[in-house]
C-alpha atoms as a PDB file:
ATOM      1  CA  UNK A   1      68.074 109.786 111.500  1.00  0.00           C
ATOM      2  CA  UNK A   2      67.547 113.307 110.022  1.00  0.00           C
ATOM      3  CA  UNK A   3      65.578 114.712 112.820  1.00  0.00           C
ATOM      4  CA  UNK A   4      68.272 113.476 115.169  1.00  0.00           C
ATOM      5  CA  UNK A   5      69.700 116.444 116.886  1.00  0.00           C
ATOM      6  CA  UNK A   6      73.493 116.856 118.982  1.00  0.00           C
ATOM      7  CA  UNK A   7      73.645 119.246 122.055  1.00  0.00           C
ATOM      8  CA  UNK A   8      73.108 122.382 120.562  1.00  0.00           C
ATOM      9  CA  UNK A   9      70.148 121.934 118.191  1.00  0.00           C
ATOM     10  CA  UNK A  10      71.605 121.251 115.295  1.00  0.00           C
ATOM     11  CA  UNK A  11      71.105 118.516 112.933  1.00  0.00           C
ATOM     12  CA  UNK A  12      73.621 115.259 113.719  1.00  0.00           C
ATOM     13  CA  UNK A  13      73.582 113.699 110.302  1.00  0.00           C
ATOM     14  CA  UNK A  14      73.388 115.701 107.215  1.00  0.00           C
ATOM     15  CA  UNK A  15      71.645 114.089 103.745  1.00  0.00           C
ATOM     16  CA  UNK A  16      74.944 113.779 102.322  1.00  0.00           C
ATOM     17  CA  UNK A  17      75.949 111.391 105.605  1.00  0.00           C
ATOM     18  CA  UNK A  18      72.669 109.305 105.287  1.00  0.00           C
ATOM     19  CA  UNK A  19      72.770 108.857 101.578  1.00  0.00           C
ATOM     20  CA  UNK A  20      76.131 107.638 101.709  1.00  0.00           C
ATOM     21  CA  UNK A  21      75.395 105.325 104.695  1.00  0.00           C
ATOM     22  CA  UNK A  22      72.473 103.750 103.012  1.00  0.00           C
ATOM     23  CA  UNK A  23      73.439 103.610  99.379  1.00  0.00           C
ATOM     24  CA  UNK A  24      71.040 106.002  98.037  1.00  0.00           C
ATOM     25  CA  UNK A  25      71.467 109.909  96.211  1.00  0.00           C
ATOM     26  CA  UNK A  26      70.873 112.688  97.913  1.00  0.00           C
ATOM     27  CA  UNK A  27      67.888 113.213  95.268  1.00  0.00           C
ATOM     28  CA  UNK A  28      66.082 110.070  96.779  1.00  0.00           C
ATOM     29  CA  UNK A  29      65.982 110.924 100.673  1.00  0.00           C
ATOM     30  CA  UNK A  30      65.009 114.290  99.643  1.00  0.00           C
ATOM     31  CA  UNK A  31      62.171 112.776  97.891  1.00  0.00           C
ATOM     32  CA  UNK A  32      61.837 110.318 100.674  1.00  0.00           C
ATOM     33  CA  UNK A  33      61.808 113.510 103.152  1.00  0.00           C
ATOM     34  CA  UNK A  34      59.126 115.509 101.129  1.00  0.00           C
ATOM     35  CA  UNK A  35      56.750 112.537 100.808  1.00  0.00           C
ATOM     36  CA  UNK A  36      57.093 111.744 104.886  1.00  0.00           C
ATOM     37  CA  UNK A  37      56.697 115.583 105.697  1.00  0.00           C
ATOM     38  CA  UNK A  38      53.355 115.696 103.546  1.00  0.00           C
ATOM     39  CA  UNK A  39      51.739 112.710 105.798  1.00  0.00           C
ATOM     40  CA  UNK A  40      53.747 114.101 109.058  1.00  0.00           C
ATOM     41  CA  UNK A  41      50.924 116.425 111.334  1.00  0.00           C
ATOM     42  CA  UNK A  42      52.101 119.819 112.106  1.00  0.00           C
ATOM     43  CA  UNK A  43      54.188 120.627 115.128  1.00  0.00           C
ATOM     44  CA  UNK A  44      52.578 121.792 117.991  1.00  0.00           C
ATOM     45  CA  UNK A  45      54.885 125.190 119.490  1.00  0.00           C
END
């Protein structure tokens, strides 16, 4: 859901949106974000 995208590039949901929609703080999927970025491999250009 966060690295969803709309037309022009930009982000569709922001962490506000998905912590409300699932019930958690904005503290957690940041957390949840850092942890998944750490065992993500790097982007190829």
């Amino acid at each position: 859901m966060y690295d969803e995208v709309d037309e022009r590039g930009k982000r569709k949901y922001t962490v506000d949106q998905i912590a409300e929609t699932f019930s958690f703080s904005r503290k957690t999927i940041y957390r949840t974000l850092e942890r998944s970025n750490h065992h993500r491999p790097a982007r190829q250009p």
